[in-house]
C-alpha atoms as a PDB file:
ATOM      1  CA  UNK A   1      18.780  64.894  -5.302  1.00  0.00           C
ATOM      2  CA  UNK A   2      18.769  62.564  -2.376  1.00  0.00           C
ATOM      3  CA  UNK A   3      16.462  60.836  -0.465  1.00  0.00           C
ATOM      4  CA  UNK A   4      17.229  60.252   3.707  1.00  0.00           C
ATOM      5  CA  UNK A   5      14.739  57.964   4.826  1.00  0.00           C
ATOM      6  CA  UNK A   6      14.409  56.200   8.392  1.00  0.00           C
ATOM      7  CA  UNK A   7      12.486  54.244  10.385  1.00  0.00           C
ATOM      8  CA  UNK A   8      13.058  54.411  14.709  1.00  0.00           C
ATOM      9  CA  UNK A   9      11.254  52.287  17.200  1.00  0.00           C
ATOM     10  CA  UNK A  10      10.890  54.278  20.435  1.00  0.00           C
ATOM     11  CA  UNK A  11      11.666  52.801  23.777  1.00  0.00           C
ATOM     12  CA  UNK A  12       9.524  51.149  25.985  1.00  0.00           C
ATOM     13  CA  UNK A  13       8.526  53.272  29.234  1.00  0.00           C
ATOM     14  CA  UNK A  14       7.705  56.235  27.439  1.00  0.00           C
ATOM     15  CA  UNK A  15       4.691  58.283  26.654  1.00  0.00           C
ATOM     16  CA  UNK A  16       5.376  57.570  22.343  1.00  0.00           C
ATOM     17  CA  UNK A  17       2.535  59.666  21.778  1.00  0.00           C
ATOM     18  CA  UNK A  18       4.355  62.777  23.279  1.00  0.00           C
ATOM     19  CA  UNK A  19       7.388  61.707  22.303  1.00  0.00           C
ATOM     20  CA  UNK A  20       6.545  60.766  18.177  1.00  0.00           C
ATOM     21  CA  UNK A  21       4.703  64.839  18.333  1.00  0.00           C
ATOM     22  CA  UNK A  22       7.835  66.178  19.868  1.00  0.00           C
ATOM     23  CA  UNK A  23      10.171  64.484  17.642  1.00  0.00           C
ATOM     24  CA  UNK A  24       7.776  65.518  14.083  1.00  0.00           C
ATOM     25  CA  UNK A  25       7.767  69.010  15.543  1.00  0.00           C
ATOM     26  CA  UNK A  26      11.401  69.513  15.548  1.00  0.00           C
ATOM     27  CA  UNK A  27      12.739  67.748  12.628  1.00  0.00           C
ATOM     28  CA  UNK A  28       9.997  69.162  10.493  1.00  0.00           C
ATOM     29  CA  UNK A  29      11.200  72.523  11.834  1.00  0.00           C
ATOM     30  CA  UNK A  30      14.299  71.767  10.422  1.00  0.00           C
ATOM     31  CA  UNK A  31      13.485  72.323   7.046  1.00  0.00           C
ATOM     32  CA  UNK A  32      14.611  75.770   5.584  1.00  0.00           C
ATOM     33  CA  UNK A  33      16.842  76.811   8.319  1.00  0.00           C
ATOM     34  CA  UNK A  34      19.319  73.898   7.015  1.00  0.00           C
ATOM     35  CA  UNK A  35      21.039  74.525   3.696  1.00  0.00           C
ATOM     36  CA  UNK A  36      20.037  71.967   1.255  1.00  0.00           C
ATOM     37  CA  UNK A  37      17.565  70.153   3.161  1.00  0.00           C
ATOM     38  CA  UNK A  38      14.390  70.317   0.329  1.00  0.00           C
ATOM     39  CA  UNK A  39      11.954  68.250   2.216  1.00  0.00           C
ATOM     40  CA  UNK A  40      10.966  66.541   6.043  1.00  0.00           C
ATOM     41  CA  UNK A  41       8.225  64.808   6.806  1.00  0.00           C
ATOM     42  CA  UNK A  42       8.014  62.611   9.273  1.00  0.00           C
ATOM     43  CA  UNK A  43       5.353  59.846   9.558  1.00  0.00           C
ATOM     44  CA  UNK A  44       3.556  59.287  13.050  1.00  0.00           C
ATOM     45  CA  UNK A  45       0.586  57.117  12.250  1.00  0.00           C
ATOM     46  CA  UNK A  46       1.923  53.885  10.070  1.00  0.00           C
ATOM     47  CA  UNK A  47      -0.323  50.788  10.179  1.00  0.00           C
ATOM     48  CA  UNK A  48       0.017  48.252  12.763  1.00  0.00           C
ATOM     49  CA  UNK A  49       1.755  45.810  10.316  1.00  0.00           C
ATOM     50  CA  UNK A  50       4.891  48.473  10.191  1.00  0.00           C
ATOM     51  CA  UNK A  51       8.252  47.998  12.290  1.00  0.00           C
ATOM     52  CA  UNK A  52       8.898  50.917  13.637  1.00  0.00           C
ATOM     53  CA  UNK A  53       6.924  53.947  15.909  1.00  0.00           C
ATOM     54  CA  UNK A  54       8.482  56.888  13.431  1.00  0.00           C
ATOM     55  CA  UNK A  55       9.312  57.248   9.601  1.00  0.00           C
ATOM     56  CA  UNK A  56      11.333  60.085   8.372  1.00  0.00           C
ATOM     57  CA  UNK A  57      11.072  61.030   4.519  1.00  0.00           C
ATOM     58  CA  UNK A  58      13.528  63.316   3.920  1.00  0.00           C
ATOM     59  CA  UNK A  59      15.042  64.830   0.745  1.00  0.00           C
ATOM     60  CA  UNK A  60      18.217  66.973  -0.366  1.00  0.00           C
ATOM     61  CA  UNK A  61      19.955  68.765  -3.139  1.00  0.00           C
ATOM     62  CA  UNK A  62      22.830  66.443  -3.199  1.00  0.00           C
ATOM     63  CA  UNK A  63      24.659  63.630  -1.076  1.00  0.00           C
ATOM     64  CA  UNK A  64      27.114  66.836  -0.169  1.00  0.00           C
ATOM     65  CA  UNK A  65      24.073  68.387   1.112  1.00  0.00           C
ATOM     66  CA  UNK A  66      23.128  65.476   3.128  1.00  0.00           C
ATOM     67  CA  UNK A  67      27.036  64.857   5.181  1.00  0.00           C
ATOM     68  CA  UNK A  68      26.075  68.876   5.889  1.00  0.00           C
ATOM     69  CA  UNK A  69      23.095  68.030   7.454  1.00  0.00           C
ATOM     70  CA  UNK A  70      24.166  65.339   9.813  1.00  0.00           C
ATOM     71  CA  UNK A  71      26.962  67.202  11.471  1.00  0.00           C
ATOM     72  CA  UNK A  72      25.058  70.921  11.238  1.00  0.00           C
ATOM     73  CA  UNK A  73      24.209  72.097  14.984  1.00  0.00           C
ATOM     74  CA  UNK A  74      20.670  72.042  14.480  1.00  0.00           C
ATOM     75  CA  UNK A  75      20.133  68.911  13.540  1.00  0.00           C
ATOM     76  CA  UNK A  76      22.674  67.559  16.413  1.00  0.00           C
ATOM     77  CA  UNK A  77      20.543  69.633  18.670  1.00  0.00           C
ATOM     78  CA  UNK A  78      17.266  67.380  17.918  1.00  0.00           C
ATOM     79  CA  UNK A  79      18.873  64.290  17.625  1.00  0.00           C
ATOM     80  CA  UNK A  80      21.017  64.349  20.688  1.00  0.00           C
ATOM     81  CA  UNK A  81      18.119  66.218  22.417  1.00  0.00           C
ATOM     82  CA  UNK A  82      14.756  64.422  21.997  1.00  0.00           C
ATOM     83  CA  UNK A  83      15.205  61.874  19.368  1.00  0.00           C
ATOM     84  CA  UNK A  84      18.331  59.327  20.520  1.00  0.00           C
ATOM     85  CA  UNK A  85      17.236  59.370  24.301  1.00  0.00           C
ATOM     86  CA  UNK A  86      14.138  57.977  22.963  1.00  0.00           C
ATOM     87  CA  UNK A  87      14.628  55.550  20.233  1.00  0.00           C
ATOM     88  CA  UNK A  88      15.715  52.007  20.614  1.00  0.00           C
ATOM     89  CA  UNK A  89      16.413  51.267  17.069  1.00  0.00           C
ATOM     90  CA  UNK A  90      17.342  52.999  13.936  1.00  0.00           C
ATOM     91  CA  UNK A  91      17.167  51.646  10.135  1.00  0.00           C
ATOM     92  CA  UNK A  92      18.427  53.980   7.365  1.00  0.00           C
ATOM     93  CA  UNK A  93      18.342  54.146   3.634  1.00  0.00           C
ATOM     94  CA  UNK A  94      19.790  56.781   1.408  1.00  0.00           C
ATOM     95  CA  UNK A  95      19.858  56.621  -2.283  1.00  0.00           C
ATOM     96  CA  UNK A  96      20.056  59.180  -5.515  1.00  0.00           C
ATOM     97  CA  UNK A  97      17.587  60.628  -7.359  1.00  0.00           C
END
């Protein structure tokens, strides 16, 4: 298995609130319409020492299923649709499990 993990600041000028509900919504959604996608939960509500507005914990069945994921439609959908128009950063870590 494989853990996807990552952490976004949103932009400034936006309602984040909205925005952080919108983006859990749809990735969440995600999960079992995806092939290999086990697991998505994304974190809203981090502490105020963390560096970022979102955290995504996400696993899969395999690093195969994971190069699926980024390029399937549905997941291009939310990312090019609510969640890159409204993040100003993005940190990533992937590693076997």
């Amino acid at each position: 298995m494989v853990k996807h993990m990552i952490v976004w600041s949103l932009k400034d000028g936006i309602d984040k609130d909205a925005v952080k509900a919108e983006i859990k919504k749809q990735l969440e959604d995600l999960t079992g319409k995806i092939d290999g996608l086990l697991e998505m939960k994304i974190i809203t509500n981090g502490l105020d020492s963390s560096k970022g507005d979102l955290f995504m914990d996400s696993t899969f069945e395999s690093v195969e299923a994971l190069k699926v994921y980024a390029v399937h439609p549905l997941h291009v959908a939310v990312a090019d649709g609510i969640v890159r128009p409204n993040t100003a950063s993005r940190a990533s870590y992937d590693y076997e499990i």
